[in-house]
Protein backbone atom coordinates (compact mmCIF):
# COMPACT_ATOMS: atom_id res chain seq x y z
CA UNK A 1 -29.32 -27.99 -12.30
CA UNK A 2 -26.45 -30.15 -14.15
CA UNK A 3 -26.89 -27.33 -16.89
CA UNK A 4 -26.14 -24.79 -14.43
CA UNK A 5 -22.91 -26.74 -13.17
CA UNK A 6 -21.62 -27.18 -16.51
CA UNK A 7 -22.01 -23.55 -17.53
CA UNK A 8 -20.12 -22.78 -14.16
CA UNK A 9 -17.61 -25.81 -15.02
CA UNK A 10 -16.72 -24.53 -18.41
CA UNK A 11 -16.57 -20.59 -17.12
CA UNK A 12 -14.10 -22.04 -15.03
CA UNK A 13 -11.95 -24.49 -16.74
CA UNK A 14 -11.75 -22.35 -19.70
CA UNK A 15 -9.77 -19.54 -17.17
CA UNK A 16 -7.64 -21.47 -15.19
CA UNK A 17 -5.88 -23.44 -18.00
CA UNK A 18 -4.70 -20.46 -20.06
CA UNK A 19 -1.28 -19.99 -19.82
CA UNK A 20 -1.41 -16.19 -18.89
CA UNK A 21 -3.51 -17.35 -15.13
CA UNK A 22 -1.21 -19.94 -14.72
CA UNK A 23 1.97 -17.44 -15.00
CA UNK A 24 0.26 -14.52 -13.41
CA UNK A 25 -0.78 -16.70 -10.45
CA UNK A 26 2.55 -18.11 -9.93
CA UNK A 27 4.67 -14.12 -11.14
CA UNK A 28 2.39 -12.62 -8.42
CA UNK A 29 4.05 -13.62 -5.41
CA UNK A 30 7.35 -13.67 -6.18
CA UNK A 31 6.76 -10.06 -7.57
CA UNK A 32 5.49 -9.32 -3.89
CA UNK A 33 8.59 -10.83 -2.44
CA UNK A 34 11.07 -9.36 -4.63
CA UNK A 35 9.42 -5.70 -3.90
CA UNK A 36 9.52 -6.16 -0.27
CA UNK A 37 13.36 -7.14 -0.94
CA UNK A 38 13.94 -4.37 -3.07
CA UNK A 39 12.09 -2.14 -0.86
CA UNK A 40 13.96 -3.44 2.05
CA UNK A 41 17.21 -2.43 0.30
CA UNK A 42 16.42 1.25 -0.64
CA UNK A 43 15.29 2.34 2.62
CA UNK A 44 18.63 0.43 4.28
CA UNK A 45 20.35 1.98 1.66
CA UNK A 46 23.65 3.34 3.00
CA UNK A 47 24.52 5.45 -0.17
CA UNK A 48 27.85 4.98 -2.64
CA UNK A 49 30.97 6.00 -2.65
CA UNK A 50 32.82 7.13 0.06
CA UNK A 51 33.56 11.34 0.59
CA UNK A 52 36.62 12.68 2.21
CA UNK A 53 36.10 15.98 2.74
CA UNK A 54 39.01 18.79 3.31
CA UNK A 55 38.30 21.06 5.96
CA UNK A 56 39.16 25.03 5.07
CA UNK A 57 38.75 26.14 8.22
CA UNK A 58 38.63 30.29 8.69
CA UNK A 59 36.62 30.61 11.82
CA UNK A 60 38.45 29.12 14.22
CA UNK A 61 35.50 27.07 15.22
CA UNK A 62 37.92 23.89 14.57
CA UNK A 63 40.64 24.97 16.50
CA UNK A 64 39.98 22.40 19.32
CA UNK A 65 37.71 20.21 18.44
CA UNK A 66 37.11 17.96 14.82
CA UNK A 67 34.03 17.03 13.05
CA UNK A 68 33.03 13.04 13.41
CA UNK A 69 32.56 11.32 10.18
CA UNK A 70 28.92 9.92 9.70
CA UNK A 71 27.36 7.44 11.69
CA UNK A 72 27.13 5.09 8.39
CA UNK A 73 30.52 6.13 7.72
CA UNK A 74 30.22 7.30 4.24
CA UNK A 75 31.65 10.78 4.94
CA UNK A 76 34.79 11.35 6.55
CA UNK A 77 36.27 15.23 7.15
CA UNK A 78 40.19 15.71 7.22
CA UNK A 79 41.35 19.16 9.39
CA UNK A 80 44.17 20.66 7.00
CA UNK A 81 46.42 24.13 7.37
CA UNK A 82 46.43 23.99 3.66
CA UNK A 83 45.22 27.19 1.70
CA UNK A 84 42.14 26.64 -0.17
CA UNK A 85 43.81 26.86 -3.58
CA UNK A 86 45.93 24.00 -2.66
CA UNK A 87 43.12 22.44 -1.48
CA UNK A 88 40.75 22.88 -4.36
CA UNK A 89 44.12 21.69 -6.64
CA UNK A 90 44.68 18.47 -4.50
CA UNK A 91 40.76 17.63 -5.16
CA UNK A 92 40.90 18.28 -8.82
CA UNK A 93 44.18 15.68 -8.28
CA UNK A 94 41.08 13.35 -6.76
CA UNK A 95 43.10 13.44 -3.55
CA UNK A 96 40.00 14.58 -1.85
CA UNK A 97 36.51 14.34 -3.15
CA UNK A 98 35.47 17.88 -1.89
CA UNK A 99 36.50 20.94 -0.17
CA UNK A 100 34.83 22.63 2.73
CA UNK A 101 35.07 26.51 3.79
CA UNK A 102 33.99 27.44 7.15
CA UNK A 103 33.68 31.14 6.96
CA UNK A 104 34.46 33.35 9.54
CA UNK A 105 31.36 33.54 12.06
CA UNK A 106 31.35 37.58 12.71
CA UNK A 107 28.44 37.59 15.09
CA UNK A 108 27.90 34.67 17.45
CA UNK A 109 24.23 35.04 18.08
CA UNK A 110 23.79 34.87 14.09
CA UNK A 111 21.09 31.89 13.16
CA UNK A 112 22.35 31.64 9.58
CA UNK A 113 25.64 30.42 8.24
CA UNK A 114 26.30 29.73 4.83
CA UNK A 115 29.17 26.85 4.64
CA UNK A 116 31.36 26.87 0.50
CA UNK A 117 31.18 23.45 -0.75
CA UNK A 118 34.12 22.73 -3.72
CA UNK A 119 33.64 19.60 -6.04
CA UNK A 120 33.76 18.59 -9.49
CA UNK A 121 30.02 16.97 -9.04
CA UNK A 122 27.06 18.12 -6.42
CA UNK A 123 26.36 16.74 -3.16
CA UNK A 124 23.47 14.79 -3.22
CA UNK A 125 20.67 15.13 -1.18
CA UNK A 126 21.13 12.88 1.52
CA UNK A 127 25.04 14.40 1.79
CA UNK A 128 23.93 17.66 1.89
CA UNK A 129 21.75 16.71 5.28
CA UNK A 130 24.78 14.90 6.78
CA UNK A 131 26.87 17.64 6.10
CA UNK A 132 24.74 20.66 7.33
CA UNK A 133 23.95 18.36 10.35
CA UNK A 134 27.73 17.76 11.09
CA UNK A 135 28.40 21.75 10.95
CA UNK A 136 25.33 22.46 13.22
CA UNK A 137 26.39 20.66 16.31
CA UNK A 138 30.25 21.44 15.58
CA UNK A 139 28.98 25.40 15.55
CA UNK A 140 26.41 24.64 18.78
CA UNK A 141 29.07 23.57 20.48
CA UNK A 142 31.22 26.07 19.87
CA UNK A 143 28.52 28.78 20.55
CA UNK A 144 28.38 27.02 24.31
CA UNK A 145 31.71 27.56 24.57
CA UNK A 146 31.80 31.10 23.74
CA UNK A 147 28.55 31.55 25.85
CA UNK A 148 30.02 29.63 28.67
CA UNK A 149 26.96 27.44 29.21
CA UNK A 150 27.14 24.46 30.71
CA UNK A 151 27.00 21.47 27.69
CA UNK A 152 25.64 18.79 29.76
CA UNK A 153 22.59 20.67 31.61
CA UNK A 154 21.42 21.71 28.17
CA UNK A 155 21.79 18.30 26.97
CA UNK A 156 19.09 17.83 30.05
CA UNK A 157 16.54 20.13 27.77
CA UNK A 158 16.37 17.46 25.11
CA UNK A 159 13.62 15.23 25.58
CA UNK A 160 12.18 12.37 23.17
CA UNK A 161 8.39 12.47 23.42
CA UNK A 162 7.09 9.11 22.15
CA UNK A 163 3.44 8.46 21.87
CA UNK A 164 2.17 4.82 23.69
CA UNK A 165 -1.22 3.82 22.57
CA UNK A 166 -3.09 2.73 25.93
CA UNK A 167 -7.00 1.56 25.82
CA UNK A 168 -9.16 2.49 28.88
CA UNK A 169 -10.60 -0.98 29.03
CA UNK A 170 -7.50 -3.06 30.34
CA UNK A 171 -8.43 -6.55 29.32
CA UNK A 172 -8.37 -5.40 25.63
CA UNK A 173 -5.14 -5.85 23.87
CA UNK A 174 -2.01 -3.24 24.34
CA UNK A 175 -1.33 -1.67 20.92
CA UNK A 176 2.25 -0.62 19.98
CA UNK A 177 2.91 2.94 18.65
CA UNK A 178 3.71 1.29 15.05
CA UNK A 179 -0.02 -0.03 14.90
CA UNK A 180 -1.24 2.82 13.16
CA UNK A 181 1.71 2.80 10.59
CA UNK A 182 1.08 -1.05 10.24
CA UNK A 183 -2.46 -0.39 9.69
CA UNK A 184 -2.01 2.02 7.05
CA UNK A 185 0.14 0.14 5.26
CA UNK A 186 -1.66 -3.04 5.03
CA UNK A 187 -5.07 -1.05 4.85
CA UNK A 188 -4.17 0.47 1.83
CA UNK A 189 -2.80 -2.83 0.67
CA UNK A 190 -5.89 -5.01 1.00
CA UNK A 191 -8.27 -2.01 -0.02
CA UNK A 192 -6.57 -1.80 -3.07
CA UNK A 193 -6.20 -4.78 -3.69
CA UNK A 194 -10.30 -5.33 -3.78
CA UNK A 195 -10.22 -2.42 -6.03
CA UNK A 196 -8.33 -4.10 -8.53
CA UNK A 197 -10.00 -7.61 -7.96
CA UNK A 198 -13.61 -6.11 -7.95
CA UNK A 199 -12.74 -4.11 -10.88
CA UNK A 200 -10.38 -6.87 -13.31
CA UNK A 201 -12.87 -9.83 -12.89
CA UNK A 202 -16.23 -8.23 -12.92
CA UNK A 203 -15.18 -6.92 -15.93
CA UNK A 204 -14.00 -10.80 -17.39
CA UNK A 205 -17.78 -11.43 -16.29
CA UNK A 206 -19.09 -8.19 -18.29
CA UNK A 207 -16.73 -9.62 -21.93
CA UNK A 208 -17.53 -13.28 -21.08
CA UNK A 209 -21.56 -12.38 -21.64
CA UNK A 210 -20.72 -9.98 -24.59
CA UNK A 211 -18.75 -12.62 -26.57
CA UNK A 212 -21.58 -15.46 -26.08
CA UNK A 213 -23.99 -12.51 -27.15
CA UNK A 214 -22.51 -11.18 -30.55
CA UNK A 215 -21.32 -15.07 -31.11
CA UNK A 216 -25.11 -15.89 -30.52
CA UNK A 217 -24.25 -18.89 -28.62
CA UNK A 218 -26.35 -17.29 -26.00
CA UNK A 219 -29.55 -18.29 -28.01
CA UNK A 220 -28.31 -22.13 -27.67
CA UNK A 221 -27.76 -21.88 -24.00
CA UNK A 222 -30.65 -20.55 -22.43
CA UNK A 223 -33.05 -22.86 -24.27
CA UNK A 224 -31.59 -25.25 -22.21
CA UNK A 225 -31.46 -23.10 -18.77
CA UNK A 226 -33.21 -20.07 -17.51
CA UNK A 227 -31.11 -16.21 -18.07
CA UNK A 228 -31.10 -15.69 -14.41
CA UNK A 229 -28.99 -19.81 -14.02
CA UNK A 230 -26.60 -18.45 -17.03
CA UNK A 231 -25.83 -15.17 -15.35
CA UNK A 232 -25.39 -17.00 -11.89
CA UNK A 233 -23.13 -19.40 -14.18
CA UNK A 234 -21.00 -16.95 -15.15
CA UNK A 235 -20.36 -15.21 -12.40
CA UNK A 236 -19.55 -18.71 -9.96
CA UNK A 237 -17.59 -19.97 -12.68
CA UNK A 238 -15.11 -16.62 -13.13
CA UNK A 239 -15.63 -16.06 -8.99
CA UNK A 240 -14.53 -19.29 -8.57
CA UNK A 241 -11.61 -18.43 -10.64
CA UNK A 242 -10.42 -15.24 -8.84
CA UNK A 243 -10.54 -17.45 -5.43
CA UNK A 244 -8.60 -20.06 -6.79
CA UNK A 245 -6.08 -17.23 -7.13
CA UNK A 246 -6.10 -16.03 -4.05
CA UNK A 247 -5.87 -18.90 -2.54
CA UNK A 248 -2.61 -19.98 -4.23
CA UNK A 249 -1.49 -16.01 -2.98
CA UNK A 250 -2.73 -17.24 0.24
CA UNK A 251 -0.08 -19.81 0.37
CA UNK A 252 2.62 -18.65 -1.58
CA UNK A 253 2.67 -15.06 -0.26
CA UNK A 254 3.66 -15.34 3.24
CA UNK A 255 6.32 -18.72 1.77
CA UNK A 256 7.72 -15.72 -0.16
CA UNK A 257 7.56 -13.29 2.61
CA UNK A 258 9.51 -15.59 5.10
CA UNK A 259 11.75 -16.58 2.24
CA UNK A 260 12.32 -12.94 1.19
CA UNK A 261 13.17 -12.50 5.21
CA UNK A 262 15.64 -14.87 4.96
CA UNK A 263 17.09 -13.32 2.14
CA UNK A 264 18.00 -9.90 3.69
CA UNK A 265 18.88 -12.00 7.20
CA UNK A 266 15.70 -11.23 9.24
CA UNK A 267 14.95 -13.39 11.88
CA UNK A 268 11.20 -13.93 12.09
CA UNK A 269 11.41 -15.81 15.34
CA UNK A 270 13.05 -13.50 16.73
CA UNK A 271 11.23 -10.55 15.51
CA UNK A 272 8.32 -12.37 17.73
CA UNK A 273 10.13 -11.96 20.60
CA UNK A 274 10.83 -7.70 20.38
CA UNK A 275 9.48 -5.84 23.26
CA UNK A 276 7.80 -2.98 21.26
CA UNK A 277 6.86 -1.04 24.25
CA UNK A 278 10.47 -1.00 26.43
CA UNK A 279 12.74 -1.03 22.55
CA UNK A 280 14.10 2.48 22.21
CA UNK A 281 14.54 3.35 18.59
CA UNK A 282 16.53 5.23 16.85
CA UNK A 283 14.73 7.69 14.46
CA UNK A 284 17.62 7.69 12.31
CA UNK A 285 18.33 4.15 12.45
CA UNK A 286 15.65 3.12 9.21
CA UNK A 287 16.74 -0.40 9.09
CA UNK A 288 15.66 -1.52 12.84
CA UNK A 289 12.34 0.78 11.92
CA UNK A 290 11.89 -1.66 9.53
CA UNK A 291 12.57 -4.77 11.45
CA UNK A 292 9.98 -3.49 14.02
CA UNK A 293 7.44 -2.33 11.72
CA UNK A 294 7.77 -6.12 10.43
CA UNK A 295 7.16 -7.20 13.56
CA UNK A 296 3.87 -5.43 13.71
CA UNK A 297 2.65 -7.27 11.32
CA UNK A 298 3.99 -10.64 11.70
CA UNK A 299 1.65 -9.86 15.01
CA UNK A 300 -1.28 -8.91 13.65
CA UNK A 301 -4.45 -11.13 13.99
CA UNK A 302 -4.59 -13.14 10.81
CA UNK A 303 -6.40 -15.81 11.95
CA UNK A 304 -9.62 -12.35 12.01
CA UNK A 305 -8.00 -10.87 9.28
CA UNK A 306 -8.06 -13.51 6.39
CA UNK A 307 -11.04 -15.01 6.47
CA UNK A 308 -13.06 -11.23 6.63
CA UNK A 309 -10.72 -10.30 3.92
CA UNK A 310 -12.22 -13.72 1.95
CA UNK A 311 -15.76 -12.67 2.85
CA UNK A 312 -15.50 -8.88 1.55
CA UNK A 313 -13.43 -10.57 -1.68
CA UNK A 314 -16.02 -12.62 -2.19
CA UNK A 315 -19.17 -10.25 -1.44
CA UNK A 316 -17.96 -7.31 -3.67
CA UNK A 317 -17.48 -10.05 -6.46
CA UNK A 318 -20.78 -11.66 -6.50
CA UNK A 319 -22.04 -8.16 -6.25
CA UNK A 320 -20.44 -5.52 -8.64
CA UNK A 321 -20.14 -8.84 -11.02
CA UNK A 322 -23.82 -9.10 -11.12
CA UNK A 323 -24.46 -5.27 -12.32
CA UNK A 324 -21.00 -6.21 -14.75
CA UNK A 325 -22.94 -9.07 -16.00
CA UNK A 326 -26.77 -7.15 -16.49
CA UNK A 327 -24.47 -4.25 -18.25
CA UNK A 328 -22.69 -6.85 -21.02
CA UNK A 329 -26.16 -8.20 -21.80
CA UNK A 330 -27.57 -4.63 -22.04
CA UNK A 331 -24.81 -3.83 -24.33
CA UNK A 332 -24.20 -6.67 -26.25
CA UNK A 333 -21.54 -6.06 -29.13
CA UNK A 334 -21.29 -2.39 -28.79
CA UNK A 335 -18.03 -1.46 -26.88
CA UNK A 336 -18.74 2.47 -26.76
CA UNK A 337 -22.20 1.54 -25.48
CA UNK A 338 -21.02 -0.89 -22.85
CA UNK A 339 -18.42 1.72 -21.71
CA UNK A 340 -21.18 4.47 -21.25
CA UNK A 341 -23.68 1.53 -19.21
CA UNK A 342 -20.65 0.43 -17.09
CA UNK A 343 -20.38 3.99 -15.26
CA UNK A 344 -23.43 3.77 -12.76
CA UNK A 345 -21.49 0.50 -11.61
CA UNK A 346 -17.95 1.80 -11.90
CA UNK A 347 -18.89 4.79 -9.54
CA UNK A 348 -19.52 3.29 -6.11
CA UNK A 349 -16.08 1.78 -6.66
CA UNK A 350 -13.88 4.90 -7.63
CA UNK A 351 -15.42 6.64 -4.70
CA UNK A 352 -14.99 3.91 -2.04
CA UNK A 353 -11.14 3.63 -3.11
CA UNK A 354 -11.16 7.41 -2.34
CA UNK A 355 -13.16 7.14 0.79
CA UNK A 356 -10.75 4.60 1.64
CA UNK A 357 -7.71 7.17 1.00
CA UNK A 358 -9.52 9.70 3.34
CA UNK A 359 -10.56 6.69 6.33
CA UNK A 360 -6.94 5.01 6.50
CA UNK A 361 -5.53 7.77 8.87
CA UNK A 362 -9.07 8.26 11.04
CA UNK A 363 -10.23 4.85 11.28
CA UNK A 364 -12.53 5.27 13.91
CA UNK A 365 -14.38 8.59 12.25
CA UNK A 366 -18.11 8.62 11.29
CA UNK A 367 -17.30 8.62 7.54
CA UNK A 368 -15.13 5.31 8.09
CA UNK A 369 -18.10 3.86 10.04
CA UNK A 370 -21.05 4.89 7.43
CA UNK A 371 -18.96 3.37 4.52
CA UNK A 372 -17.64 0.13 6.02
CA UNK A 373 -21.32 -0.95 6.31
CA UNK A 374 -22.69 0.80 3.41
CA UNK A 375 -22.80 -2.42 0.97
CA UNK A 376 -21.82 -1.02 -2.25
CA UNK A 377 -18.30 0.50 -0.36
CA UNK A 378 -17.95 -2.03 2.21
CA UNK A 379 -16.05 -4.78 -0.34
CA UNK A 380 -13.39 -2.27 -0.49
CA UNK A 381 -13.27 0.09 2.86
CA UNK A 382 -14.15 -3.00 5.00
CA UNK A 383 -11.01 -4.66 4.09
CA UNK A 384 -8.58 -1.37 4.33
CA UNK A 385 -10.23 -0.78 8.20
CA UNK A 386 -9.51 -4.65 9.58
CA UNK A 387 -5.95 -3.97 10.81
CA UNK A 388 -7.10 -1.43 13.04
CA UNK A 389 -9.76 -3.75 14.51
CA UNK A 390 -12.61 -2.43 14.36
CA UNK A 391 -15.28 -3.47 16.57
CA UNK A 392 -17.43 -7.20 16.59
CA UNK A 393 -20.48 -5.06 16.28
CA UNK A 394 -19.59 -2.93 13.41
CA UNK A 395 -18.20 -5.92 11.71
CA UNK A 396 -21.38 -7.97 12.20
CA UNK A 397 -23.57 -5.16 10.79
CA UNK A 398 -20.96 -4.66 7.95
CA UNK A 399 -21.51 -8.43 7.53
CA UNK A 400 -25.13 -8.76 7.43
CA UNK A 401 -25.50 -5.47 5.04
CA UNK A 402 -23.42 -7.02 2.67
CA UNK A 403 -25.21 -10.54 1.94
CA UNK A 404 -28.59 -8.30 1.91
CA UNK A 405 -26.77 -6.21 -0.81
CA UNK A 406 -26.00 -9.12 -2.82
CA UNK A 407 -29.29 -10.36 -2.56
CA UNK A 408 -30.97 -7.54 -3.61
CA UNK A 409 -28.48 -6.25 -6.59
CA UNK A 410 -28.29 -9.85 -7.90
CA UNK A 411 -31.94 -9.68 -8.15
CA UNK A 412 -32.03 -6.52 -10.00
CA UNK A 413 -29.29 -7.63 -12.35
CA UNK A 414 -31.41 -10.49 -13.13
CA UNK A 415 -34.22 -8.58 -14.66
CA UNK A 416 -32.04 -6.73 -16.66
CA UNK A 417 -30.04 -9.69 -18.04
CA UNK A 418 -33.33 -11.98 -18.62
CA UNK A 419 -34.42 -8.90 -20.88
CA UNK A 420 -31.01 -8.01 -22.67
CA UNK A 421 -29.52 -10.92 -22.90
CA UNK A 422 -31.87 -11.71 -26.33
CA UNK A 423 -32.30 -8.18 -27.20
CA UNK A 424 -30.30 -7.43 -30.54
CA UNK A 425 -29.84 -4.56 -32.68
CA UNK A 426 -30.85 -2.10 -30.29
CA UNK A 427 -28.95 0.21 -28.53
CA UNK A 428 -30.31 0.71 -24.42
CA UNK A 429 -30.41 3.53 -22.64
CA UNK A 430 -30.60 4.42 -19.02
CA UNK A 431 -34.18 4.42 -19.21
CA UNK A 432 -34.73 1.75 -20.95
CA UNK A 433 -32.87 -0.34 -18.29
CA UNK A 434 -34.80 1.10 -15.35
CA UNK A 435 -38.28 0.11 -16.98
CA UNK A 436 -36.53 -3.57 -16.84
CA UNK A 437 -35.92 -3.50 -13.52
CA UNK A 438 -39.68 -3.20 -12.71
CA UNK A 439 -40.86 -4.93 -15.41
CA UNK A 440 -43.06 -8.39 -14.62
């Protein structure tokens, strides 16, 4: 047994003092931060410079009224008498940055009208909205006027329908309408992020045993320990390396998070204070969408959430690392052979990451059920389905599926590595590794 904890000791000392874990441990979350600030940023985004636009006005539709600049003030129109070839001269002279033509509106129950816009550069997108926006309510209003309807009873028409999540049981939690967004988000988050983890170090497993095989140091070790101790070596001493990782990420995410917070003036106290339910939101207003999506979160029930998320991290490790570990003993040296062996194992995890694309927005659907307790997708959908909160029962079975999945595909790995590990100068096929499996 003090065989078995050295191979594990050395698996894992060998990992964590290279320089490229220490920096990508440490790079990691203060990527994560610096992406939420970023992100933060683009979507507050107010755009650039500044547009004073001339208004050529030819319908009359400005006679008595004007056309408000933009709510985030980047647009501002100016009412002239000028002709439009003065106009277009005094914006060439950078006196203006554009010049708008109102046509003449010929029939007043017309639904299209095509506005002239004059600059040395395009509009961009987000100008173009504001723009055709402004003229819309400027020409609704003066379509009521000509109509003689009453402004402020239509006004009464306009209604904001917002959808409030409500369970029937009322002594389970209240969800807020941004759950499902929340979810989503952080669903796709963690499932991909077990996609990635699965994937990077149950392949470091797979090169670790093809390195000791084609360096025959492999003969050395197991006449000193049993194949079956030096796969379970392996795989504790490189799993043990991934969790050191995310523990550190553990720690120095959410430091990041509340320091990245800080950075673009969030108050994370007081975020955990917002009344979701009575808060009326502005659609258009994307930075307090933001600050309440954020509050979601900071709400969410980590205290459930992490230590599942450990389980699953740890359970689709120790099992796809297993297979990862029977297929680099199978294939020894041979690259193109170990790229053919690895894509039995490889394909329960590209189609749980696409069940998991399919799941995220119908959480609670039969498909999303089947495959969070279905052990060789749970690892991955599992983790994407826990900010919805999915039911203690569904968990439990999710729970117990998984250590009997480990179990078993451990054991099968086993009889494959025991056999391939001193098998040389052969190239395996399929076949070949299924009469292992069953072989005494």
């Amino acid at each position: 047994m003090d065989k078995f904890w050295l191979i594990v000791q050395r698996e894992y000392l060998t990992r964590v003092k290279k320089k490229s874990f220490i920096i990508t441990t440490l790079l990691t979350p203060f990527a994560f931060a610096l992406f939420f600030v970023v992100v933060f940023f683009i979507v507050t985004y107010e755009g650039g410079d500044v547009l004073n636009i001339a208004i050529h006005d030819e319908s009359g539709i400005l006679e008595n009224r004007s056309i408000p600049s933009s709510k985030d003030g980047t647009i501002h129109y100016i009412k002239t008498t000028d002709s439009l070839a003065e106009l277009k001269k005094k914006t060439e002279e950078e006196k203006y940055s554009a010049v708008l033509k109102l046509p003449t509106l010929r029939n007043i129950k017309a639904k299209d009208y095509t506005i002239t816009y004059f600059s040395e550069s395009d509009p961009g997108l987000d100008d173009v909205d504001k723009i055709e926006d402004a003229i819309k309510k400027i020409i609704r209003d003066y379509k009521m006027e000509k109509l003689e309807l009453d402004k402020e009873q239509l006004k009464l028409l306009d209604t904001r329908v917002v959808l409030d999540p409500d369970p029937l049981d009322a002594t389970k939690e209240d969800s807020s309408r941004f759950s499902g967004v929340v979810g989503a988000m952080l669903g796709g988050v963690m499932g991909f992020l077990m996609y990635f983890v699965v994937f990077f170090y149950g392949m470091s497993v797979m090169r670790s045993v093809m390195e000791e095989k084609t360096n025959r140091i492999v003969e050395v070790i197991v006449s000193s320990v049993n194949p079956f101790q030096l796969m379970m070596g392996k795989i504790i001493g490189v799993g043990g390396v991934s969790l050191t990782q995310l523990l550190i990420w553990m720690v120095l995410i959410p430091l990041m998070y509340m320091g990245a917070a800080l950075v673009i003036g969030i108050d994370l106290d007081a975020m955990s204070t917002i009344d979701l339910e009575n808060t009326q939101i502005d659609p258009e207003d994307i930075e307090q969408q933001v600050i309440l999506l954020m509050n979601e979160l900071h709400n969410l029930n980590w205290w459930k959430i992490a230590p599942l998320f450990l389980f699953y991290f740890l359970g689709g490790y120790l099992l796809y690392s297993s297979m990862f570990a029977a297929v680099g003993a199978a294939a020894g040296d041979d690259l193109e052979q170990s790229q053919t062996l690895t894509i039995p194992v490889m394909i329960p995890i590209v189609i749980a990451t696409y069940i998991l694309i399919a799941v995220i927005p119908s959480p609670e659907s039969s498909l999303a059920f089947y495959s969070s307790i279905f052990p060789l997708f749970s690892p991955i959908v599992m983790p994407g389905l826990l900010a919805f909160d999915p039911p203690g029962w569904q968990i439990a079975i999710s729970v117990v599926l998984l250590i009997l999945g480990i179990l078993f595909f451990t054991w099968l790995a086993g009889r494959i590595f025991r056999i391939g590990i001193l098998l040389y100068g052969k190239k395996v096929g399929f076949m070949e590794i299924g009469k292992w499996m069953f072989k005494g």
